[in-house]
Protein backbone atom coordinates (compact mmCIF):
# COMPACT_ATOMS: atom_id res chain seq x y z
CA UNK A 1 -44.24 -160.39 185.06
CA UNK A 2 -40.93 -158.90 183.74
CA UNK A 3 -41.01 -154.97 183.55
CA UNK A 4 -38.75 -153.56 180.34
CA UNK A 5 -36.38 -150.82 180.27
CA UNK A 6 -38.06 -147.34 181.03
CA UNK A 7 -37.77 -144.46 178.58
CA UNK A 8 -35.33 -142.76 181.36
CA UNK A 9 -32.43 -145.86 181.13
CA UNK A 10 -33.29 -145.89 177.35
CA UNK A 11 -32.29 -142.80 177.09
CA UNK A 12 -29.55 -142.65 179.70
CA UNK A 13 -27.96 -145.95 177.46
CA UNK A 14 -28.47 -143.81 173.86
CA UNK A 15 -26.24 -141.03 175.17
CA UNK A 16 -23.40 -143.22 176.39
CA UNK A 17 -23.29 -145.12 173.21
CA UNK A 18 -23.28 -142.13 171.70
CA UNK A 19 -20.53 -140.28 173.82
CA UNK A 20 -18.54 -143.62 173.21
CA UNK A 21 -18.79 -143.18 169.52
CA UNK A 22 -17.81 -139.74 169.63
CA UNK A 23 -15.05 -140.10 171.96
CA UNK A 24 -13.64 -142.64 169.53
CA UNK A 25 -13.85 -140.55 166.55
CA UNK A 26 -12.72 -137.45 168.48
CA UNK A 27 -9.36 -139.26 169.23
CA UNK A 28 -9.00 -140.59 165.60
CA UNK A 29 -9.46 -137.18 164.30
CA UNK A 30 -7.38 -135.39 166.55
CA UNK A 31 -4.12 -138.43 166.10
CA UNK A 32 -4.58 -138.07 162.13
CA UNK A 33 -4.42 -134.21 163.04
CA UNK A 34 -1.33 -134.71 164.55
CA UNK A 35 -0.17 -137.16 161.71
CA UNK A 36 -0.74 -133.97 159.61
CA UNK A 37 1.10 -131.16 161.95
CA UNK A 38 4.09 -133.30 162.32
CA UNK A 39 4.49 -134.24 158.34
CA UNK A 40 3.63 -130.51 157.56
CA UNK A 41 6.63 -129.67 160.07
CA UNK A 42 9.08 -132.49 159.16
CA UNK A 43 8.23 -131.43 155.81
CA UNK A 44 9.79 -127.55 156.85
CA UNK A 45 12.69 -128.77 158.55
CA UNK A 46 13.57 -130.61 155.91
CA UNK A 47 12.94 -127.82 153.41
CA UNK A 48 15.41 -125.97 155.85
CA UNK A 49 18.03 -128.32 155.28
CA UNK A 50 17.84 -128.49 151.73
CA UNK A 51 18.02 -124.43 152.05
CA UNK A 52 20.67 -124.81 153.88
CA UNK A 53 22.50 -127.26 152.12
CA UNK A 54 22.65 -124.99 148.69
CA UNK A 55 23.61 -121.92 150.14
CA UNK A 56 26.57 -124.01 151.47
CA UNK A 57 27.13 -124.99 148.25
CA UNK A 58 26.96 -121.45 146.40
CA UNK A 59 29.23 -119.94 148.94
CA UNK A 60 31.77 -123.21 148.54
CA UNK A 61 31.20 -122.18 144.69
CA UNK A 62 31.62 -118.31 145.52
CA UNK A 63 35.38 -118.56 147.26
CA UNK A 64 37.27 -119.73 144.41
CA UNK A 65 35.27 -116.63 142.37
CA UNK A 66 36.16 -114.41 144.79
CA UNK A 67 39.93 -115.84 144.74
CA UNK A 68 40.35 -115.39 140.94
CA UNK A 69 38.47 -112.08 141.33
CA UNK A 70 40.96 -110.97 144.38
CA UNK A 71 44.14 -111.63 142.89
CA UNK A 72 43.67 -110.54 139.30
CA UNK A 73 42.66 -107.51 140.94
CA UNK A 74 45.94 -107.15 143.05
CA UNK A 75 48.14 -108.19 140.21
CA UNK A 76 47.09 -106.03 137.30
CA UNK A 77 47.44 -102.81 140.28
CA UNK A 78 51.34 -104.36 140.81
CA UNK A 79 50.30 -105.81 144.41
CA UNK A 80 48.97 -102.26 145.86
CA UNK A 81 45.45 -101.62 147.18
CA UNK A 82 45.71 -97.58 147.34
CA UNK A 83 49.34 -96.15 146.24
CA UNK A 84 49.40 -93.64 149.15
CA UNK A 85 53.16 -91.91 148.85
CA UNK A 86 53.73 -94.80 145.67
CA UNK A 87 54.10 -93.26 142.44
CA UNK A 88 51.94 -94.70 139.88
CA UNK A 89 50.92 -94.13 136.46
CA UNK A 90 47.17 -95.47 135.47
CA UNK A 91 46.92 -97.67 138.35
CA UNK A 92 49.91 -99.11 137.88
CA UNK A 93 52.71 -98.29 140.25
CA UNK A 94 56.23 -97.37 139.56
CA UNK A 95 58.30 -100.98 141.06
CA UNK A 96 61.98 -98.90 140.69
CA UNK A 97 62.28 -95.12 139.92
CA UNK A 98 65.69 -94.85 139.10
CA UNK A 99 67.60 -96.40 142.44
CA UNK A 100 64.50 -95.88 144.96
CA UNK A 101 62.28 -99.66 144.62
CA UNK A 102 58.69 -99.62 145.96
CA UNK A 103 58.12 -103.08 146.06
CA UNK A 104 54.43 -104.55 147.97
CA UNK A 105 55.96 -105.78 151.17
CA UNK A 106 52.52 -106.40 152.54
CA UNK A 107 51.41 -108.10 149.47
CA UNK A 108 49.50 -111.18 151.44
CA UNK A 109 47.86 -108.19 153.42
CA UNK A 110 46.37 -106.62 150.40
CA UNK A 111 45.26 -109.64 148.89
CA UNK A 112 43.32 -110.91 151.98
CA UNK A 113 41.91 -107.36 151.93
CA UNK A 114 40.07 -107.19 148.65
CA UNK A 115 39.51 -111.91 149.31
CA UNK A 116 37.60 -110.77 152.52
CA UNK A 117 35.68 -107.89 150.97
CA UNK A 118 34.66 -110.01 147.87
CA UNK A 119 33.85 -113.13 149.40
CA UNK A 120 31.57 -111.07 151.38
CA UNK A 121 30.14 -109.69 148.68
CA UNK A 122 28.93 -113.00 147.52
CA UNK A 123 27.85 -113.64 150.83
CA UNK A 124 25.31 -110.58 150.89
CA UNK A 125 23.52 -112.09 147.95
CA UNK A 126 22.53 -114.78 149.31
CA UNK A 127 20.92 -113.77 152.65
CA UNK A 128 17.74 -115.20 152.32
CA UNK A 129 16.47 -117.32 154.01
CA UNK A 130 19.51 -118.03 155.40
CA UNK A 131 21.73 -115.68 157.85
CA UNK A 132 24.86 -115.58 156.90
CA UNK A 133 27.61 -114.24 159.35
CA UNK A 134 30.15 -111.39 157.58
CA UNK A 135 33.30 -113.18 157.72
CA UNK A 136 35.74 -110.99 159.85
CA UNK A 137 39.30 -112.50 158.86
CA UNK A 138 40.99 -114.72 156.32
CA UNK A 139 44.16 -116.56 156.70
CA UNK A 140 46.25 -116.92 153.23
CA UNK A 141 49.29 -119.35 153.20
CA UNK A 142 51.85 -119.48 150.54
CA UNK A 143 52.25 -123.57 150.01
CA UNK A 144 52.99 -126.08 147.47
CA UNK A 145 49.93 -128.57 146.71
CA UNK A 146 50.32 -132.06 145.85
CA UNK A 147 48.80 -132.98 142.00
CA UNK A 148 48.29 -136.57 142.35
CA UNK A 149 50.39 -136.70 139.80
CA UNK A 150 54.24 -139.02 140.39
CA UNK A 151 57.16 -139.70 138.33
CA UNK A 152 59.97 -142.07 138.69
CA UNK A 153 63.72 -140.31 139.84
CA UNK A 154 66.91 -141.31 140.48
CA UNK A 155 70.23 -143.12 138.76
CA UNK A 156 69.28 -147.06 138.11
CA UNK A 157 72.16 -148.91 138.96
CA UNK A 158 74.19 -150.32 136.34
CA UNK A 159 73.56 -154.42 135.68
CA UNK A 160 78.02 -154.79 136.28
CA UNK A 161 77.38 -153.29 139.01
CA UNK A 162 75.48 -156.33 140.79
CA UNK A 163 77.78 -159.28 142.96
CA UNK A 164 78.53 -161.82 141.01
CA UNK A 165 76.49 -164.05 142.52
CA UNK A 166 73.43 -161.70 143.01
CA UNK A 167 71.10 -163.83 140.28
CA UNK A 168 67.98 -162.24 141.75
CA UNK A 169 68.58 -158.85 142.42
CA UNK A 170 69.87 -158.87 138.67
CA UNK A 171 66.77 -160.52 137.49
CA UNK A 172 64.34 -157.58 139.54
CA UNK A 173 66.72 -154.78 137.67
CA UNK A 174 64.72 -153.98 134.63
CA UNK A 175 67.16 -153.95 131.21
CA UNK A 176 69.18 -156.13 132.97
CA UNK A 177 69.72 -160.39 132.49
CA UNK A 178 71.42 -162.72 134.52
CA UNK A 179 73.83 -165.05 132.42
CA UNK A 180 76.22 -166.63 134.79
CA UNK A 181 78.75 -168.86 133.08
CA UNK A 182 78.83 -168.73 129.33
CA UNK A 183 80.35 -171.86 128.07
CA UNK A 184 82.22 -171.72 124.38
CA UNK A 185 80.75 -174.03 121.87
CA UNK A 186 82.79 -172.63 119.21
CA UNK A 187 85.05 -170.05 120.27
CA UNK A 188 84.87 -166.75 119.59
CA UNK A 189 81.45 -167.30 117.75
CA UNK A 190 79.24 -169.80 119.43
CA UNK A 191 78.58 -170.21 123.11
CA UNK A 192 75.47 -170.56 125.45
CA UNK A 193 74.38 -169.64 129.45
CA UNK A 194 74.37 -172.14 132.10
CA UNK A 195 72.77 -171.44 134.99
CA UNK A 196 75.14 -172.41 137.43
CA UNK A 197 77.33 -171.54 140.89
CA UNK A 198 80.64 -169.64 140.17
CA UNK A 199 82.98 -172.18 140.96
CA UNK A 200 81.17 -175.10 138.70
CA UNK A 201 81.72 -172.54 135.48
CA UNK A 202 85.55 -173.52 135.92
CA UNK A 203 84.42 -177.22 135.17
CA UNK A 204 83.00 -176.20 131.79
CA UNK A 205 86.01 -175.36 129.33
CA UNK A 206 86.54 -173.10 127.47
CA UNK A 207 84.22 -170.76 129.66
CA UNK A 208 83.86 -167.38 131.39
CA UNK A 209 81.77 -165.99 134.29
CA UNK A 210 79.68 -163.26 133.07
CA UNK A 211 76.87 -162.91 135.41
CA UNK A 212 74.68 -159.85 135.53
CA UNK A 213 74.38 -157.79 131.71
CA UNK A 214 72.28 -155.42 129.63
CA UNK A 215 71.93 -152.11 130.19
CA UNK A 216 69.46 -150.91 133.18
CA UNK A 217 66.13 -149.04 132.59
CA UNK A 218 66.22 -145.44 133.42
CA UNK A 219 64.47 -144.41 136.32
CA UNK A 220 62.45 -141.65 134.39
CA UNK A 221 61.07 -144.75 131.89
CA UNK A 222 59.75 -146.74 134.36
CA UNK A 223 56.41 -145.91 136.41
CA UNK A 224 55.80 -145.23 139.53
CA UNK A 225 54.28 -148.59 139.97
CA UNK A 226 57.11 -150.49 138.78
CA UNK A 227 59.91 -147.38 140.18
CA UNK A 228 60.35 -148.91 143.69
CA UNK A 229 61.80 -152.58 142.14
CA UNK A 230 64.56 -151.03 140.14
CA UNK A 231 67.35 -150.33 142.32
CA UNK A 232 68.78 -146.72 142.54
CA UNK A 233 65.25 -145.43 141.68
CA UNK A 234 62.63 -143.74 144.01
CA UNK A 235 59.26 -142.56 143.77
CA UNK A 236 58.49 -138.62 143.62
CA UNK A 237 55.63 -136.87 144.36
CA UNK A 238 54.86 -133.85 141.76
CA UNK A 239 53.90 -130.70 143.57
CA UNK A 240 53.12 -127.21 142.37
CA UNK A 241 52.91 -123.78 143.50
CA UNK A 242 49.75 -122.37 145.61
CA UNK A 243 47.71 -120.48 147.56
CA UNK A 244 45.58 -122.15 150.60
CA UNK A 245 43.05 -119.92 151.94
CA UNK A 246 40.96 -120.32 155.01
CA UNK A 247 37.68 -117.99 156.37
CA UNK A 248 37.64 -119.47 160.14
CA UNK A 249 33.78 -119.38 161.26
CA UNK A 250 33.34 -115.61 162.75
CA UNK A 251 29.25 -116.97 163.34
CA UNK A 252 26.80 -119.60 162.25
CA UNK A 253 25.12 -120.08 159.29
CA UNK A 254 21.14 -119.92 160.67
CA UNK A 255 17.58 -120.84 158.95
CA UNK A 256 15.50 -119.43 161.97
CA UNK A 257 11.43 -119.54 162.20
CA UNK A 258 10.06 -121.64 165.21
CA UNK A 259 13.02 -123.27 165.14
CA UNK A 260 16.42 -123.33 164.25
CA UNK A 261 19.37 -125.03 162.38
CA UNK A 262 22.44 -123.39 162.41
CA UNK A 263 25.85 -124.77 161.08
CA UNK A 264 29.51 -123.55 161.66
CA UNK A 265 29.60 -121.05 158.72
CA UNK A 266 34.08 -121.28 157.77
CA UNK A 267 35.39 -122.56 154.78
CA UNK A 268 38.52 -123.02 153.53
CA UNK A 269 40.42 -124.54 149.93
CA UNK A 270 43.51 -124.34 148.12
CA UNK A 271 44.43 -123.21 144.80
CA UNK A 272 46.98 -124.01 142.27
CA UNK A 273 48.03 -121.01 140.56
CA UNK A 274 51.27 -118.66 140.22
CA UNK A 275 50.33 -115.79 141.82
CA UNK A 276 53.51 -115.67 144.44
CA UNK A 277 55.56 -116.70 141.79
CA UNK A 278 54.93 -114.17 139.66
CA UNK A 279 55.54 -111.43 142.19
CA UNK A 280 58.82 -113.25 143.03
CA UNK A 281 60.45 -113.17 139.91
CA UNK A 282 59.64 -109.78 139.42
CA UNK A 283 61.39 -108.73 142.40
CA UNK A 284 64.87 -111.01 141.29
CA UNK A 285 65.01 -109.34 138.15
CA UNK A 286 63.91 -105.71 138.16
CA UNK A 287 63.91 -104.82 142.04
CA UNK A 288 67.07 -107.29 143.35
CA UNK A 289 68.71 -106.33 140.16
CA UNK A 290 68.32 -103.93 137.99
CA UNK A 291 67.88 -105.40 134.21
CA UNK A 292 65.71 -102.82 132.72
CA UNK A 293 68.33 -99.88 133.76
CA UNK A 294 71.56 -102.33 132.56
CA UNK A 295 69.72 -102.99 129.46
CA UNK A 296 69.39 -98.99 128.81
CA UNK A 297 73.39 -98.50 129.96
CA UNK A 298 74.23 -100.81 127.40
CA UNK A 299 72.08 -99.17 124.27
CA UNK A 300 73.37 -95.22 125.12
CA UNK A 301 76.96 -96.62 125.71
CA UNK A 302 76.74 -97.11 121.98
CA UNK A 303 75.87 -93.49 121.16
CA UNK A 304 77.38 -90.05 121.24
CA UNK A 305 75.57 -87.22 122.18
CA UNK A 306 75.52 -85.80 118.82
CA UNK A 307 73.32 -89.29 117.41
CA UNK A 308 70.11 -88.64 116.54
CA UNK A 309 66.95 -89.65 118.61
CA UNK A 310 65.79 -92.17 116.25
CA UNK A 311 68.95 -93.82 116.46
CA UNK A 312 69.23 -93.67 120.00
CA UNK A 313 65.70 -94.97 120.90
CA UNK A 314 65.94 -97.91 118.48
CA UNK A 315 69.13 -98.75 120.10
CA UNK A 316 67.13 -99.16 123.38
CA UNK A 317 64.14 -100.78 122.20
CA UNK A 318 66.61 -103.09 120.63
CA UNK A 319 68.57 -104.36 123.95
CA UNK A 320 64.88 -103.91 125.92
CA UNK A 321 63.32 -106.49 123.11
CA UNK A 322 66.63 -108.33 123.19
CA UNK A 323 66.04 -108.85 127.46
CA UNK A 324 62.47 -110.03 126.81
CA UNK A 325 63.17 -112.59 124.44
CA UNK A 326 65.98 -113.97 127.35
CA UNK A 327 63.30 -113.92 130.14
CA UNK A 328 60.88 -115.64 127.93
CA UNK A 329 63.38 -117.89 126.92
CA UNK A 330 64.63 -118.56 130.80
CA UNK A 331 60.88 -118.75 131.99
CA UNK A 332 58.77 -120.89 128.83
CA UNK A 333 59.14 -123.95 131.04
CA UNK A 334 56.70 -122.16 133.65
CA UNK A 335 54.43 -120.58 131.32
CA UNK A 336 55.76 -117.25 132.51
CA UNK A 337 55.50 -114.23 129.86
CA UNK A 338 57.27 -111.33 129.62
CA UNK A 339 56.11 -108.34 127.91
CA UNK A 340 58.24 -105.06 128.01
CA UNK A 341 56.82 -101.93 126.43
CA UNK A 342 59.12 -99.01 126.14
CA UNK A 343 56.38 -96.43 126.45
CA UNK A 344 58.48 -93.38 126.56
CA UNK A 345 62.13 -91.99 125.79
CA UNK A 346 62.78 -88.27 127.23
CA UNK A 347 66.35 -86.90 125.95
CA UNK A 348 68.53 -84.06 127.97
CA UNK A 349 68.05 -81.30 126.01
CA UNK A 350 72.12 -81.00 125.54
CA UNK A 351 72.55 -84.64 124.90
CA UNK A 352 71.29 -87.33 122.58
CA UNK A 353 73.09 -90.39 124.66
CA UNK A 354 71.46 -89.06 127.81
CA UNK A 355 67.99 -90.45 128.82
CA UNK A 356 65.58 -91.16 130.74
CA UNK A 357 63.11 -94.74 129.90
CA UNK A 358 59.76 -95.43 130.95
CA UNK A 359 58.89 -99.15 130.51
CA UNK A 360 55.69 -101.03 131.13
CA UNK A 361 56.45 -104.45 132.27
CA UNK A 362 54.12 -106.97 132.06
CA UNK A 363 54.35 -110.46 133.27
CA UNK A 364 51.72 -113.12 132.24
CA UNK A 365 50.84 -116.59 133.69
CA UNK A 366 49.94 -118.10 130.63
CA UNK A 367 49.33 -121.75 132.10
CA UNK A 368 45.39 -120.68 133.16
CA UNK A 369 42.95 -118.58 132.27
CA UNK A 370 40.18 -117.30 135.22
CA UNK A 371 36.54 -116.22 134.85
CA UNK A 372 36.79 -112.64 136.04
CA UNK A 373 35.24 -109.26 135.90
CA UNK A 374 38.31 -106.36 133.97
CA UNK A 375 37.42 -102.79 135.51
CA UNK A 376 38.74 -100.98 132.77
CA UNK A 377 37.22 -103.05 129.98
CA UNK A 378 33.81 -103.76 132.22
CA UNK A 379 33.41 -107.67 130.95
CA UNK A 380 33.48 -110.74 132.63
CA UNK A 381 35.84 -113.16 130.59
CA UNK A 382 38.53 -116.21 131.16
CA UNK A 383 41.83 -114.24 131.64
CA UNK A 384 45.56 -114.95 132.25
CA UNK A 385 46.41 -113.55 135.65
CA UNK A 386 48.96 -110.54 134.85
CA UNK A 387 51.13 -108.57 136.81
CA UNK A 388 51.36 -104.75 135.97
CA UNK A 389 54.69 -102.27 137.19
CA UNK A 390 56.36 -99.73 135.48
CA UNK A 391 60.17 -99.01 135.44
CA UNK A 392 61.64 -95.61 134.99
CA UNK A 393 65.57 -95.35 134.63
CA UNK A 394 68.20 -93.92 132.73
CA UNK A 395 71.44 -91.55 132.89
CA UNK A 396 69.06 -88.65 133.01
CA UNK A 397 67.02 -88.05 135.62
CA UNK A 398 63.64 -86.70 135.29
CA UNK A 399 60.26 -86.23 137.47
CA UNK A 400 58.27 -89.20 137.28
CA UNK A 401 55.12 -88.93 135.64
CA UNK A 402 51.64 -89.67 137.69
CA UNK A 403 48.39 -90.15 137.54
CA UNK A 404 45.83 -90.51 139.63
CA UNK A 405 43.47 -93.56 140.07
């Protein structure tokens, strides 16, 4: 007789199915806790990026902010951080004091100065959670940027001035058609082309050998598609007048928590805008030369000491207004504004003719207008970058008046 299975191996056999059972559920559980971990952490890291990703963004945003900022700044102080030994009158220095000229050498210097300072700035506001080196240095190059933008140049060669027997270079000249020999129906009125070699048109009588005729396209009517076929023309490239400014990585740009992405934290982009310009055309005319003072030779030459004051100043407000209207007439083409306020008129004592002018000159780029924060008014408004010096001159010399800023 068959015995059955004991209550021991009954048992034993319950607890491996059991342990079996659990060991299969224990390693589901813990795989779909991994599952979870990983997704949780993929899920961070890519939060991290995305983090990452907008603060690159808002500081690409913040440096051409902190460029308008910078150099609206250094214009409307004439190109001077501090004035140090540099007379100046509200913040505004004195660019020529009778002979002695204190133009910003270090202009560049100064305006990669108050650029650093600002863009940092910016920076600080957007710490967390990402660290964000302070930039160190910034490299600003004077340049000339390409605008996309091209025009057709040059002197289109005249159709006579095609070889007679140059049918298809006359044909590609635009304005210009190729006749050949012209053959007299009824001469002088009537006549037609025929398309043939120079030495058959002597068959066909009465006739003459015209060839190429009409009147060539100028190159500035054609586009810069078509420019390249018309001969005498060439393609030009338009560029304008810029600044390109560079913050080379001085660290890394760093989400840190159990791990770590870090990126190389420079950026760099250039800007069209007269800035340089501006400063150099102030130098030509009232550091190079001196226009302002000429202007105020030529008003007193006019008077005798004994004139009175009235007549006098309006004599020099008159050649002043006159030299504004010329520079703004010599500079409309590049949006460039002059502005020259004769603020004040001091008189010798024993003299009428002799006198000493204080004039604010103010020079506007007028082609754009700049989100940017005015210190004096406290607003935050589109502006025309302007550049602010004073002028003092005259055939009487006086102390120059200061203020501090």
């Amino acid at each position: 007789m068959r015995k059955g299975l004991g209550p021991v191996a009954i048992a034993l056999i319950a607890i491996v199915v059991i342990l079996v059972t659990e060991a299969v559920f224990l390693t589901n559980f813990i795989v779909r806790v991994e599952s979870v971990v990983r997704t949780i952490r993929e899920g961070e890291i890519i939060l991290a990026i995305n983090e990452m990703e907008f603060v690159k963004k808002a500081l690409n945003q913040a440096l051409p902010y902190s460029f308008y900022q910078s150099f609206y700044y250094i214009a409307s102080r004439g190109g001077y951080l501090g004035f140090g030994h540099i007379p100046s009158y509200n913040c505004i220095p004195y660019w020529r004091n009778y002979a002695a000229t204190n133009y910003p050498n270090n202009l560049k210097e100064n305006l990669a100065e108050v650029l650093l300072k600002t863009f940092n700035g910016y920076g600080s506001k957007l710490e967390d959670p990402v660290s964000i080196p302070k930039y160190t240095s910034v490299s600003i190059e004077e340049k000339q940027i390409k605008t996309g933008e091209k025009t057709c140049e040059g002197t289109a060669s005249s159709c006579n001035s095609f070889d007679p027997t140059d049918k298809n270079g006359c044909k590609n000249q635009a304005g210009c058609s190729w006749c050949g020999c012209w053959v007299w129906t009824l001469w002088p009125l009537l006549g037609y082309c025929k398309d043939v070699p120079l030495p058959n048109c002597l068959l066909y009588s009465p006739s003459e050998w015209r060839g190429c005729e009409g009147t060539a396209t100028p190159c500035k009517n054609l586009t810069p598609e078509t420019c390249t076929s018309q001969k005498g023309c060439h393609v030009l490239e338009k560029f304008v007048s810029g600044i390109g400014v560079n913050f080379p990585a001085s660290g890394d740009l760093k989400i840190t928590d159990d791990f770590e992405i870090s990126e190389k934290g420079g950026f760099s982009k250039d800007f069209v805008n007269k800035f340089f310009d501006l400063f150099k055309i102030g130098k030509e005319k009232f550091v190079d030369s001196d226009s302002i003072g000429d202007s105020i030779k030529n008003a007193v030459s006019a008077h005798a000491c004994s004139d009175s004051k009235d007549a006098v100043t309006s004599g020099i407000i008159s050649q002043i207004s006159n030299l504004q209207t010329n520079l703004n007439s010599q500079y409309s083409a590049e949006k460039i504004n002059f502005n020259l306020n004769v603020e004040k008129v001091e008189f010798d004592p024993s003299c009428n003719s002799t006198v000493a002018v204080r004039v604010l000159t103010r020079m506007t780029d007028t082609s754009s207008a700049y989100p940017v924060y005015d210190f004096i008014q406290g607003t935050v408004a589109l502006r025309n970058v302007r550049l602010n010096f004073y002028v003092l001159n005259g055939n009487y010399i006086i102390q120059t008046t200061t203020s501090s800023c």
